[in-house]
PDB file of N, CA and C in Angstrom:
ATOM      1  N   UNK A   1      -3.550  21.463  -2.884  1.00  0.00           N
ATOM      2  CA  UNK A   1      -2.334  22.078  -2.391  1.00  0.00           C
ATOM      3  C   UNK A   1      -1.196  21.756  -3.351  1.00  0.00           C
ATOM      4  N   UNK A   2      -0.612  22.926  -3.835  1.00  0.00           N
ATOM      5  CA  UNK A   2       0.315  22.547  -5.277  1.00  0.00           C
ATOM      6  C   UNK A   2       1.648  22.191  -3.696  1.00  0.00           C
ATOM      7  N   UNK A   3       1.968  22.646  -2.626  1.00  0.00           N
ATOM      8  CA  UNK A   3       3.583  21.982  -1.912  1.00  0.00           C
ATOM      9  C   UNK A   3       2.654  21.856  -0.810  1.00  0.00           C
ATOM     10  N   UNK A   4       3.100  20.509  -0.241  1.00  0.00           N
ATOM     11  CA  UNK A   4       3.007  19.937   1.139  1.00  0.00           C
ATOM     12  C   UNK A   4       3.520  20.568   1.880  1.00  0.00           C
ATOM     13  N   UNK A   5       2.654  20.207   3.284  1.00  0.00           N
ATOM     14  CA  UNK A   5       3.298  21.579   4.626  1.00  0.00           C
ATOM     15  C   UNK A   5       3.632  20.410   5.356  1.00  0.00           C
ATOM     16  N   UNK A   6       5.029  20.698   6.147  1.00  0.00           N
ATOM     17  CA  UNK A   6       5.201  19.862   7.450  1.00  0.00           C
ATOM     18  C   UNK A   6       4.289  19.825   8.503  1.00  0.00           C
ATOM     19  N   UNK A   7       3.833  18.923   8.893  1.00  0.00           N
ATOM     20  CA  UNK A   7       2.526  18.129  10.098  1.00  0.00           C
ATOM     21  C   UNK A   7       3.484  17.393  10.887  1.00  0.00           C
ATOM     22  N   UNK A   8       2.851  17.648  12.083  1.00  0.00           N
ATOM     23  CA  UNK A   8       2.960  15.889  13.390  1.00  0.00           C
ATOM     24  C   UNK A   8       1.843  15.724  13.826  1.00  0.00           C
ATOM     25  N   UNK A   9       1.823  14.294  13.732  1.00  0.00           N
ATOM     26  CA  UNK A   9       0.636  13.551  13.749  1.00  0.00           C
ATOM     27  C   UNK A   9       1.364  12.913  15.398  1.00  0.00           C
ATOM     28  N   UNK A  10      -0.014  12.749  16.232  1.00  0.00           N
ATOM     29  CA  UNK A  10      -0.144  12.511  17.450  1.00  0.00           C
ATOM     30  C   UNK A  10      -1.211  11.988  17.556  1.00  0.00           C
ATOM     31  N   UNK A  11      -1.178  10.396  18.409  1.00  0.00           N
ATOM     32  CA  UNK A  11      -1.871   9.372  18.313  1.00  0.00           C
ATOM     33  C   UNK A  11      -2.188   9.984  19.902  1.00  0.00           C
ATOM     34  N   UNK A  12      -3.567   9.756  19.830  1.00  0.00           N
ATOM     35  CA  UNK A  12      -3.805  10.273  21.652  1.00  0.00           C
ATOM     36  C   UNK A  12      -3.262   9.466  22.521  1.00  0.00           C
ATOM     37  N   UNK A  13      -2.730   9.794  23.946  1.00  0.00           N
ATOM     38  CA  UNK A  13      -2.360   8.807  24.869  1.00  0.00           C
ATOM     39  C   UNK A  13      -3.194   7.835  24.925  1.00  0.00           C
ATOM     40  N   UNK A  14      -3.949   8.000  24.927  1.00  0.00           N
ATOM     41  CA  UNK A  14      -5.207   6.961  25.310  1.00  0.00           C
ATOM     42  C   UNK A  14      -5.684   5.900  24.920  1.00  0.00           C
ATOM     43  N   UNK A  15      -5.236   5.843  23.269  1.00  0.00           N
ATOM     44  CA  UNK A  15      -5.174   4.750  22.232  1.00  0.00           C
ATOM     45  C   UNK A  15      -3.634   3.671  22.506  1.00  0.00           C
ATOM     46  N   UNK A  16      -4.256   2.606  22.052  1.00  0.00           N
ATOM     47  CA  UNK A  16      -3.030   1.157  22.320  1.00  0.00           C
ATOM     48  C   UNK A  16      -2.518   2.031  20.717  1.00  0.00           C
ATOM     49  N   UNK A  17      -1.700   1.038  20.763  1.00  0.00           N
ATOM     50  CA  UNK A  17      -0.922   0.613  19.373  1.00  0.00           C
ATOM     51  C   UNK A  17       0.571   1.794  19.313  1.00  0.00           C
ATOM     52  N   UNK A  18       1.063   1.833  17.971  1.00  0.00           N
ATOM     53  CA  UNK A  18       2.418   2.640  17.610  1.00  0.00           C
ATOM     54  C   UNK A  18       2.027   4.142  17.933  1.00  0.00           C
ATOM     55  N   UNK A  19       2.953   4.682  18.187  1.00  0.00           N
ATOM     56  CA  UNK A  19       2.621   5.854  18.564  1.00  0.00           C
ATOM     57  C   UNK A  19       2.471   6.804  19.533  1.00  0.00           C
ATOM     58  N   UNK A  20       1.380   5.931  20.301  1.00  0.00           N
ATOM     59  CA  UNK A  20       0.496   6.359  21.630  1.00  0.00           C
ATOM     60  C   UNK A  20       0.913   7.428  22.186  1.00  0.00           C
ATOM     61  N   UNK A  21       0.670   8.574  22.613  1.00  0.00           N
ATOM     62  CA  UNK A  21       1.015   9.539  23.190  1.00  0.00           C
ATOM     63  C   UNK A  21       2.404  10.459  22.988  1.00  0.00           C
ATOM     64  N   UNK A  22       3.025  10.038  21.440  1.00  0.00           N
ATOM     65  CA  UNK A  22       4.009  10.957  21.096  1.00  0.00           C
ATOM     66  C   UNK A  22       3.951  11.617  19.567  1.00  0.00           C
ATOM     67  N   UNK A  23       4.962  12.320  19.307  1.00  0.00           N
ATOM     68  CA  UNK A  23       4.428  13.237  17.955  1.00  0.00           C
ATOM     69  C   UNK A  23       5.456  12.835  17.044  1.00  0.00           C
ATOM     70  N   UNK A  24       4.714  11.676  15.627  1.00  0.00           N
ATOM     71  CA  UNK A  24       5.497  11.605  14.957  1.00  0.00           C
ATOM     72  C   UNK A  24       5.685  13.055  13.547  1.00  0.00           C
ATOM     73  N   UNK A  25       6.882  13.050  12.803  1.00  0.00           N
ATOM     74  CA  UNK A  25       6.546  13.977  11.924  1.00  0.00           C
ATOM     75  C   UNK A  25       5.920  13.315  10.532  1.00  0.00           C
ATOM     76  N   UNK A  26       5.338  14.057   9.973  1.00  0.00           N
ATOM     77  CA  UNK A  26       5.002  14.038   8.800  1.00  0.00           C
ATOM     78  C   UNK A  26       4.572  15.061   7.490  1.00  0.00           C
ATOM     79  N   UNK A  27       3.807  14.898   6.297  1.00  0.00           N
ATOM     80  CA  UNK A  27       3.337  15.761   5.205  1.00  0.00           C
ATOM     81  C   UNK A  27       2.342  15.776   5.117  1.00  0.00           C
ATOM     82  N   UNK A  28       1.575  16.847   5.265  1.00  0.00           N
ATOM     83  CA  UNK A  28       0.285  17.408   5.178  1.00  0.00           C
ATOM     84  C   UNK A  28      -0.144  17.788   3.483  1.00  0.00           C
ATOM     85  N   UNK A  29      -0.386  16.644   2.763  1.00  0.00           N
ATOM     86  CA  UNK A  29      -0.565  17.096   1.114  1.00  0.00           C
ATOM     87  C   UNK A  29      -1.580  17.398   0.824  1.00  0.00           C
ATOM     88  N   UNK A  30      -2.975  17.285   1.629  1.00  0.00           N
ATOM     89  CA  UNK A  30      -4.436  17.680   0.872  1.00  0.00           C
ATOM     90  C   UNK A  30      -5.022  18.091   2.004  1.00  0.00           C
ATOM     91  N   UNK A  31      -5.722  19.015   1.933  1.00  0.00           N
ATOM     92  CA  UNK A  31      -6.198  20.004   3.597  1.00  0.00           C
ATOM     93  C   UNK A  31      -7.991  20.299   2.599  1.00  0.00           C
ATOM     94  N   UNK A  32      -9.090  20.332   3.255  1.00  0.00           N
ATOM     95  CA  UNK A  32     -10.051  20.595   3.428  1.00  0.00           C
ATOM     96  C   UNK A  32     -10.764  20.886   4.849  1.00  0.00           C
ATOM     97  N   UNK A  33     -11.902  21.424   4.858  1.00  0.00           N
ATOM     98  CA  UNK A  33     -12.753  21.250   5.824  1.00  0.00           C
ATOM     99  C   UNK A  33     -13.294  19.877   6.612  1.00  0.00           C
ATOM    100  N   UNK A  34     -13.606  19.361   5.466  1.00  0.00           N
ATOM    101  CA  UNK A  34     -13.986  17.844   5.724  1.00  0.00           C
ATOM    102  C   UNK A  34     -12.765  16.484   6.025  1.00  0.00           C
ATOM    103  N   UNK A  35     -11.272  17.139   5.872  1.00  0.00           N
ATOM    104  CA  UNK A  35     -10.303  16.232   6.175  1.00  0.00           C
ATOM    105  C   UNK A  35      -9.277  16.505   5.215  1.00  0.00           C
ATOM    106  N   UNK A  36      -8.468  15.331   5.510  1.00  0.00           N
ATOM    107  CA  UNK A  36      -7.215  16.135   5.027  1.00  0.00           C
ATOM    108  C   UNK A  36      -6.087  14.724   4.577  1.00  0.00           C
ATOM    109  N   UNK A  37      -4.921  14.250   3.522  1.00  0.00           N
ATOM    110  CA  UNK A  37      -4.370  13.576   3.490  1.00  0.00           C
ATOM    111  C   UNK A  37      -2.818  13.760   3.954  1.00  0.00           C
ATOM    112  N   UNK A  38      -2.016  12.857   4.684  1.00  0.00           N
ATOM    113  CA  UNK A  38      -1.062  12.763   5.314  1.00  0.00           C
ATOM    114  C   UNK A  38      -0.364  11.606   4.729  1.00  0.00           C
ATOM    115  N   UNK A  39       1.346  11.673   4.862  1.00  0.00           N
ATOM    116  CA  UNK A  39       2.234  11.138   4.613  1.00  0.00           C
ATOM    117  C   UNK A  39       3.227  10.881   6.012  1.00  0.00           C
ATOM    118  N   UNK A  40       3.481  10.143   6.400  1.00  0.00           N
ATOM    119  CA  UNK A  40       4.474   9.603   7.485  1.00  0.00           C
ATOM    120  C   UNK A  40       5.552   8.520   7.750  1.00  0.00           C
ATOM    121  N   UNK A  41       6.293   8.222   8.291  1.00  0.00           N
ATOM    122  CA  UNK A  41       6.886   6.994   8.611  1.00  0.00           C
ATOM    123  C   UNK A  41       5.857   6.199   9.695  1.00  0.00           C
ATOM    124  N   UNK A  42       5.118   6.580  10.311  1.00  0.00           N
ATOM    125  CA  UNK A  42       4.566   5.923  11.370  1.00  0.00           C
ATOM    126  C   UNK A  42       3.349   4.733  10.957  1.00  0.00           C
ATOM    127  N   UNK A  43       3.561   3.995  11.257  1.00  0.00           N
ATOM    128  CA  UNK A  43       2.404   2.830  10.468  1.00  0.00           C
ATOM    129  C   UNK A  43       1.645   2.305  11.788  1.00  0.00           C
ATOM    130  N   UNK A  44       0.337   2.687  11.340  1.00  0.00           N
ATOM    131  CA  UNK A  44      -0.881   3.126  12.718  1.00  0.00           C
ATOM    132  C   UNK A  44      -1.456   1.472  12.097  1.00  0.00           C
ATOM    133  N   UNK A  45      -0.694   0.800  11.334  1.00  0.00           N
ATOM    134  CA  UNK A  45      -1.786  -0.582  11.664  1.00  0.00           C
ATOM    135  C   UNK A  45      -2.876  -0.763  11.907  1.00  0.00           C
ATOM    136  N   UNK A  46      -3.823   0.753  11.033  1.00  0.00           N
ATOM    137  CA  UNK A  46      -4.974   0.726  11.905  1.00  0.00           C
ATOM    138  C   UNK A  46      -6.112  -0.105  11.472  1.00  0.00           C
ATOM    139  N   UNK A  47      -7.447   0.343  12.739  1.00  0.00           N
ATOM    140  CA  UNK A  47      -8.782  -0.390  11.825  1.00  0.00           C
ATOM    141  C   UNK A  47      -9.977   1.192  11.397  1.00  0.00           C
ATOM    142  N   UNK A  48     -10.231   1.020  10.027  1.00  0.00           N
ATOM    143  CA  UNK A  48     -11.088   1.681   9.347  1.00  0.00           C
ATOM    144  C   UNK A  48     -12.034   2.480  10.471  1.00  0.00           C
ATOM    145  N   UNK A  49     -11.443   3.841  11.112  1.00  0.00           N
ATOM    146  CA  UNK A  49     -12.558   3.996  11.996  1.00  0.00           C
ATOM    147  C   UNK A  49     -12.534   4.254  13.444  1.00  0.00           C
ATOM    148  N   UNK A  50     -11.419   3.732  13.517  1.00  0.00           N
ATOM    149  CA  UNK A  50     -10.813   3.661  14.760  1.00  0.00           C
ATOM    150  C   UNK A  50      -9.674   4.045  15.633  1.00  0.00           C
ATOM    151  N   UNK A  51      -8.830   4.659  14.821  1.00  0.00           N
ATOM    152  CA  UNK A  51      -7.635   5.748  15.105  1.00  0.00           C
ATOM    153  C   UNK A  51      -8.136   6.889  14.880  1.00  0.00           C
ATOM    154  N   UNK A  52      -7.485   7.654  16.002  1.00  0.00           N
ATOM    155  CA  UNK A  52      -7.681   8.736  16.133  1.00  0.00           C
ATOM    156  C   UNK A  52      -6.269   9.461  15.958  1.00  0.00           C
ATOM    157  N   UNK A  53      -6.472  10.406  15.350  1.00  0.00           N
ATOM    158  CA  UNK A  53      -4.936  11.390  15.292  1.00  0.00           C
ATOM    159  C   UNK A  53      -5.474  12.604  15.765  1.00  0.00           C
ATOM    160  N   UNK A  54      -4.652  13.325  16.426  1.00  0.00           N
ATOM    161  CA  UNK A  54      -4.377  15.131  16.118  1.00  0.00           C
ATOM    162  C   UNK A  54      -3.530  15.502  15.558  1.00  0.00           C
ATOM    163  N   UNK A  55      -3.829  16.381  14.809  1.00  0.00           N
ATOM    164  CA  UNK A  55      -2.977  16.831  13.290  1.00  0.00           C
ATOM    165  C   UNK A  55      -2.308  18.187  13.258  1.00  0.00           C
ATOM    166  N   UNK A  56      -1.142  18.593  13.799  1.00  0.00           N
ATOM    167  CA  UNK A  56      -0.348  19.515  14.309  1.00  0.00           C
ATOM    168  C   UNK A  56       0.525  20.017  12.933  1.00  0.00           C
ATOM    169  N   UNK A  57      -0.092  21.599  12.803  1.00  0.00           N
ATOM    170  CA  UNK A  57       0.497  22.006  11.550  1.00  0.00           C
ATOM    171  C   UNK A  57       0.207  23.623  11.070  1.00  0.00           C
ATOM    172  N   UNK A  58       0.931  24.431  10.355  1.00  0.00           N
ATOM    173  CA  UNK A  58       0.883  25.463  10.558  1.00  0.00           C
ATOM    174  C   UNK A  58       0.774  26.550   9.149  1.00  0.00           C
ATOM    175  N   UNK A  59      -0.390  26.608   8.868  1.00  0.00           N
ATOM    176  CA  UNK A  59      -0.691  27.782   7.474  1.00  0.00           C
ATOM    177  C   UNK A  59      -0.029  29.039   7.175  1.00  0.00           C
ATOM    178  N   UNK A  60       0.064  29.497   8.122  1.00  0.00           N
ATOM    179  CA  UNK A  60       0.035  31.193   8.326  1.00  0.00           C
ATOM    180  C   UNK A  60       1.297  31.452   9.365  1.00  0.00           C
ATOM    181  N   UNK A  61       0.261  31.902  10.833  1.00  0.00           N
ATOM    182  CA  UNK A  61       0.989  32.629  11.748  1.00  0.00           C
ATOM    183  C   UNK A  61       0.755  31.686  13.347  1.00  0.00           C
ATOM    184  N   UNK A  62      -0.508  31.186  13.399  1.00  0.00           N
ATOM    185  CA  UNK A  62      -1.138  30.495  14.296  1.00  0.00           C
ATOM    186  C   UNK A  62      -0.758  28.791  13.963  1.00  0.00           C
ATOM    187  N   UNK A  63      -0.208  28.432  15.205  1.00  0.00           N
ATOM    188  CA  UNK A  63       0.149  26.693  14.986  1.00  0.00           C
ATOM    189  C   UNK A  63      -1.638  26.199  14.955  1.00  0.00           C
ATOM    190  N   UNK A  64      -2.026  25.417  14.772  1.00  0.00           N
ATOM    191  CA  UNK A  64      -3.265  24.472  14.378  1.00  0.00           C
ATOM    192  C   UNK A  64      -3.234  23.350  14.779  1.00  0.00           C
ATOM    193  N   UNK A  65      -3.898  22.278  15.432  1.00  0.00           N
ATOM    194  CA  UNK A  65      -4.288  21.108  15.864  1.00  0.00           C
ATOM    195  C   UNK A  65      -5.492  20.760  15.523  1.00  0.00           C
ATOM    196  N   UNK A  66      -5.827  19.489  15.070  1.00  0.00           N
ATOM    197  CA  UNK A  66      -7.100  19.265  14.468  1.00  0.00           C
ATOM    198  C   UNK A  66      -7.540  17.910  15.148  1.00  0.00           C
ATOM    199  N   UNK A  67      -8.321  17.237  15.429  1.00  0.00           N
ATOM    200  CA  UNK A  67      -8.443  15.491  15.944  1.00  0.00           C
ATOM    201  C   UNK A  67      -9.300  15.335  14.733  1.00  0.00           C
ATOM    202  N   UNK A  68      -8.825  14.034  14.476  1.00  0.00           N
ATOM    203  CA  UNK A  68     -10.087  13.207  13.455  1.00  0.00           C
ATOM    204  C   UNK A  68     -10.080  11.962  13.419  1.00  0.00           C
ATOM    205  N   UNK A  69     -10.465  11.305  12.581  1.00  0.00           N
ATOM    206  CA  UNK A  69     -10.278   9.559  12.690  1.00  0.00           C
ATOM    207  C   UNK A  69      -9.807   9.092  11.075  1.00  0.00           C
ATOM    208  N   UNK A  70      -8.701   8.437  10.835  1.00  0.00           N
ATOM    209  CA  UNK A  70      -8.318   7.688   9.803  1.00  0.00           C
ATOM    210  C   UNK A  70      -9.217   7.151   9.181  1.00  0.00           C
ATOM    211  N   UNK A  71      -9.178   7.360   8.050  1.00  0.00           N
ATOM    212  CA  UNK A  71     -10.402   6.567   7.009  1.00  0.00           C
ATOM    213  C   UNK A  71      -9.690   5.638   6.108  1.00  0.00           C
ATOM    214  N   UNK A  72      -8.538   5.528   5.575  1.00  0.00           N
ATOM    215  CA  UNK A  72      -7.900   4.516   4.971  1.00  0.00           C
ATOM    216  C   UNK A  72      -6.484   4.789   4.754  1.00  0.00           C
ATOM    217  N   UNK A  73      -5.679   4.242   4.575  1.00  0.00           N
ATOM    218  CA  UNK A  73      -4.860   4.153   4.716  1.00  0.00           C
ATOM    219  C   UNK A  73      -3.478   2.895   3.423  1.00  0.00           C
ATOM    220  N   UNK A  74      -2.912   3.245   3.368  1.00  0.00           N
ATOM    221  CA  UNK A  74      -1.312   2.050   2.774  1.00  0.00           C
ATOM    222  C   UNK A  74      -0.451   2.378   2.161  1.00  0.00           C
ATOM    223  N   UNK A  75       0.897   1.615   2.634  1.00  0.00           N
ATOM    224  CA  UNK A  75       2.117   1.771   2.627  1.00  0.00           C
ATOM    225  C   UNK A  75       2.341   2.515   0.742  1.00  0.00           C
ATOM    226  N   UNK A  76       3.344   3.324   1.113  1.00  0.00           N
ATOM    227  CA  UNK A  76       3.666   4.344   0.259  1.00  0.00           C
ATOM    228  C   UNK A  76       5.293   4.484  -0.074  1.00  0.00           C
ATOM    229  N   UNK A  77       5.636   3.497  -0.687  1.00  0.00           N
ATOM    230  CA  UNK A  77       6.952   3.235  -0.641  1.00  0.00           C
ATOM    231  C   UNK A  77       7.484   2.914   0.450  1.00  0.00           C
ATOM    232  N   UNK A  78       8.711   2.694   0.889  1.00  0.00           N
ATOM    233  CA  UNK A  78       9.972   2.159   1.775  1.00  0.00           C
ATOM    234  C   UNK A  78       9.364   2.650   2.842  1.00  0.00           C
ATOM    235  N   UNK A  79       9.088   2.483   3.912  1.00  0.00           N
ATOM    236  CA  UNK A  79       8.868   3.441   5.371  1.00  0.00           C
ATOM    237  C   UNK A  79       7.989   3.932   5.152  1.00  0.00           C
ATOM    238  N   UNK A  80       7.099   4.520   4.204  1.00  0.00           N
ATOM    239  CA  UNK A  80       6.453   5.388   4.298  1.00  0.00           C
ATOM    240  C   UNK A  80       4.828   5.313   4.309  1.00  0.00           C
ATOM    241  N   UNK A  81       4.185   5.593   5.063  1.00  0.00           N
ATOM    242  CA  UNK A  81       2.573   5.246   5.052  1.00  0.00           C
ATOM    243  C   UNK A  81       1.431   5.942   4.627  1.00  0.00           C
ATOM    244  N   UNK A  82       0.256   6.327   3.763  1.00  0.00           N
ATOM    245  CA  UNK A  82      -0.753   7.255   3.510  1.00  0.00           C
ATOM    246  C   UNK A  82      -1.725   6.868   3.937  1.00  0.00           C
ATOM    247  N   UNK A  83      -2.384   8.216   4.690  1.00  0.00           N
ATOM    248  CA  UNK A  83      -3.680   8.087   5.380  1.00  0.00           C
ATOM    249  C   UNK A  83      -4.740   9.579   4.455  1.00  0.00           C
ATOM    250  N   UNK A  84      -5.912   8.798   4.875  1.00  0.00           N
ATOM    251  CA  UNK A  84      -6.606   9.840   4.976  1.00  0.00           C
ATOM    252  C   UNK A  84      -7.364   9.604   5.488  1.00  0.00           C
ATOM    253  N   UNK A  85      -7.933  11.184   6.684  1.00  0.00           N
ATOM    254  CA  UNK A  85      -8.064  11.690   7.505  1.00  0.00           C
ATOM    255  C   UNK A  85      -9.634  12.320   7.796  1.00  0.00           C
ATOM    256  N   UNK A  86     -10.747  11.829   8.297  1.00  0.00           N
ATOM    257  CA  UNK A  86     -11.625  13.059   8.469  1.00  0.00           C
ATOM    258  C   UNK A  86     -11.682  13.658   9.608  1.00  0.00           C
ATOM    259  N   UNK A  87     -11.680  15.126   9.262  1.00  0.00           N
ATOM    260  CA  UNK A  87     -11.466  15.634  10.669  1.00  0.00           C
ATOM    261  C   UNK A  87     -12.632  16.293  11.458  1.00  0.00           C
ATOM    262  N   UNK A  88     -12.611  16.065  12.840  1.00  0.00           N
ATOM    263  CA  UNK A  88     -13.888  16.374  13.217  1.00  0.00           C
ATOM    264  C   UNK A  88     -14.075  17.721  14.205  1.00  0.00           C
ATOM    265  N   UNK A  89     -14.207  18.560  12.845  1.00  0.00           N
ATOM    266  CA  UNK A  89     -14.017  19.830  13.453  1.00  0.00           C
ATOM    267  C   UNK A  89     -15.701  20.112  14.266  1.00  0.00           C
ATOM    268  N   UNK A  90     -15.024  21.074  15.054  1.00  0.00           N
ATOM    269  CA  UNK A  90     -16.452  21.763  16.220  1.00  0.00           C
ATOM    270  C   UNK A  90     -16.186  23.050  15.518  1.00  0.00           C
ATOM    271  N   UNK A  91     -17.924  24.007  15.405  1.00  0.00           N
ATOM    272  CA  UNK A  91     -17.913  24.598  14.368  1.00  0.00           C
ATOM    273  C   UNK A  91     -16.727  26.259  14.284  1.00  0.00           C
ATOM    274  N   UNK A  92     -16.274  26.278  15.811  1.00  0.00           N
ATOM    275  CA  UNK A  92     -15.141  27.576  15.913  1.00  0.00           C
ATOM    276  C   UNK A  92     -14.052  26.971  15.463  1.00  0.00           C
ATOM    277  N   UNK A  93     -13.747  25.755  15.374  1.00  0.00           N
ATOM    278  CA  UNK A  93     -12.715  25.036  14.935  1.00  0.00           C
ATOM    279  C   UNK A  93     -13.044  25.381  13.685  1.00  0.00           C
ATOM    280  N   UNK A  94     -13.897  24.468  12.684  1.00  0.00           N
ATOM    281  CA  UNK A  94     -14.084  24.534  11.062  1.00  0.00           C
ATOM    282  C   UNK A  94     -13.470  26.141  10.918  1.00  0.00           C
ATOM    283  N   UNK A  95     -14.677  27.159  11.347  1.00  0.00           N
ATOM    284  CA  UNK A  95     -14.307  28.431  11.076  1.00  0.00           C
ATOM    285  C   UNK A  95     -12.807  29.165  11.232  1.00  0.00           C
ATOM    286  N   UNK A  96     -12.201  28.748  12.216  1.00  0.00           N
ATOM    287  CA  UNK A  96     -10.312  28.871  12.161  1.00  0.00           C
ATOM    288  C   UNK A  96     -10.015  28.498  10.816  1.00  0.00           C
ATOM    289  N   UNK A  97     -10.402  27.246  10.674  1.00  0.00           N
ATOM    290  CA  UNK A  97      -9.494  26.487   9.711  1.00  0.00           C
ATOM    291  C   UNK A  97      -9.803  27.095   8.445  1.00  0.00           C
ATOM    292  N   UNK A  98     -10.975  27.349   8.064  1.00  0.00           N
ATOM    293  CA  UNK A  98     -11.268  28.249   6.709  1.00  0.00           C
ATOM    294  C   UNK A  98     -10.826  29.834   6.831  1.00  0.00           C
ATOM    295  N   UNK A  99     -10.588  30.289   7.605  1.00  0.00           N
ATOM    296  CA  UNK A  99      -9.620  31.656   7.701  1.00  0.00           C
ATOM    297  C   UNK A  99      -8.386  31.527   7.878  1.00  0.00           C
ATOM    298  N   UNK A 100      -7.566  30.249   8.311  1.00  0.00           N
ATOM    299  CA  UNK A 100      -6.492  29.856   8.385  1.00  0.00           C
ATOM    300  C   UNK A 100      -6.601  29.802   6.566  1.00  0.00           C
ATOM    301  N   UNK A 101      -7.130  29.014   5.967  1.00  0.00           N
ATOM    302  CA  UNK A 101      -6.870  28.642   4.778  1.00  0.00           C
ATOM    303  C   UNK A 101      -7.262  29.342   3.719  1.00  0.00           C
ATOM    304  N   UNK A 102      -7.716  30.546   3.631  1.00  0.00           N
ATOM    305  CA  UNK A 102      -8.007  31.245   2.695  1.00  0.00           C
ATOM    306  C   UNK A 102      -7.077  32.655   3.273  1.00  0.00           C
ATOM    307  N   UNK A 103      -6.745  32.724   4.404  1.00  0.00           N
ATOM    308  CA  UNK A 103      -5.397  33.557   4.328  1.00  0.00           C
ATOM    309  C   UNK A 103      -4.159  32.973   4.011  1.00  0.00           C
ATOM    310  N   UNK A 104      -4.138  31.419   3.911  1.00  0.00           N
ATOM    311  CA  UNK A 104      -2.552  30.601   3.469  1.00  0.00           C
ATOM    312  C   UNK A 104      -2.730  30.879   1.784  1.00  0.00           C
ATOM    313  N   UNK A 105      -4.225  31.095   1.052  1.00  0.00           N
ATOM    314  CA  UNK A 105      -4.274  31.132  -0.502  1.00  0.00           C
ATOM    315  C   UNK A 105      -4.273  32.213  -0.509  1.00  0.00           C
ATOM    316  N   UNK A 106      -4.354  33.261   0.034  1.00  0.00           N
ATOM    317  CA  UNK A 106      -4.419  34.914  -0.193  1.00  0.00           C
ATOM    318  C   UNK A 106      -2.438  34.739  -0.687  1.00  0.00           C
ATOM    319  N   UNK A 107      -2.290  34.288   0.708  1.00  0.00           N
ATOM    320  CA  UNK A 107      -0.704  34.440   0.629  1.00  0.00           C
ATOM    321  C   UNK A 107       0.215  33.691  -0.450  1.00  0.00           C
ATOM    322  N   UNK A 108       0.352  32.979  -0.980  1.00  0.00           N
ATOM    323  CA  UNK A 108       0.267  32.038  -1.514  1.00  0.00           C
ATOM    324  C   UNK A 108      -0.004  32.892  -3.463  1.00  0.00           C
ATOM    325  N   UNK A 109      -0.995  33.278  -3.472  1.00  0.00           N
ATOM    326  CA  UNK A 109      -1.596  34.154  -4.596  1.00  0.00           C
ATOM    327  C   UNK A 109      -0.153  35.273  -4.874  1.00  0.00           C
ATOM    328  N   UNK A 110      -0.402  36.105  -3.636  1.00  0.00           N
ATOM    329  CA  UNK A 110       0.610  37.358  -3.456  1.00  0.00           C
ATOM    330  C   UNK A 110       2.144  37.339  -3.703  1.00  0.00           C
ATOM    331  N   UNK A 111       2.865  35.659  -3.881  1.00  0.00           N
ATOM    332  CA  UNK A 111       3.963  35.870  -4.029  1.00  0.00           C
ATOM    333  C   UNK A 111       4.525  35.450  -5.948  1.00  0.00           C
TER     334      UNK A 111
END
């Protein structure tokens, strides 16, 4: 992704720690099928495996939500934290997301 898209990242209610059940904002800089890297103020203190996010963010025309689990993570200057993300798409999900994303590069191409 040559420009980052605005994301909020949402820690499920259900999980302890920072966060829990509200939507922080953040940068969505690397998007795949298989996951995706994020930029935030929110520092998930997490363990390798064990956070869960939903990943609220928008290509096209359709808003998008994704759940996955943090794979690693660290601080990124002043406030700021990097994660990355695998996301665990179900397969009508994957399939959104690759028509979400090859109509964001169609578009993207066209200007």
């Amino acid at each position: 992704m040559n420009q980052p898209i605005e994301c909020w990242l949402e820690v499920p209610a259900g999980n302890s720690g920072p966060g829990a059940g509200k939507l922080t904002e953040g940068v969505l800089l690397d998007l795949s099928r298989s996951g995706c890297k994020v930029r935030t103020p929110l520092n998930l203190r997490f363990t390798a495996g064990d956070t869960k996010l939903i990943i609220h963010f928008k290509l096209t025309e359709d808003k998008l939500q994704f759940e996955g689990s943090v794979r690693w993570g660290w601080m990124f200057g002043i406030g700021q934290y990097q994660y990355g993300v695998r996301l665990d798409l179900q397969e009508d999900e994957e399939e959104l997301l690759m028509r979400e994303l090859e109509s964001w590069t169609n578009t993207l191409r066209a200007q």
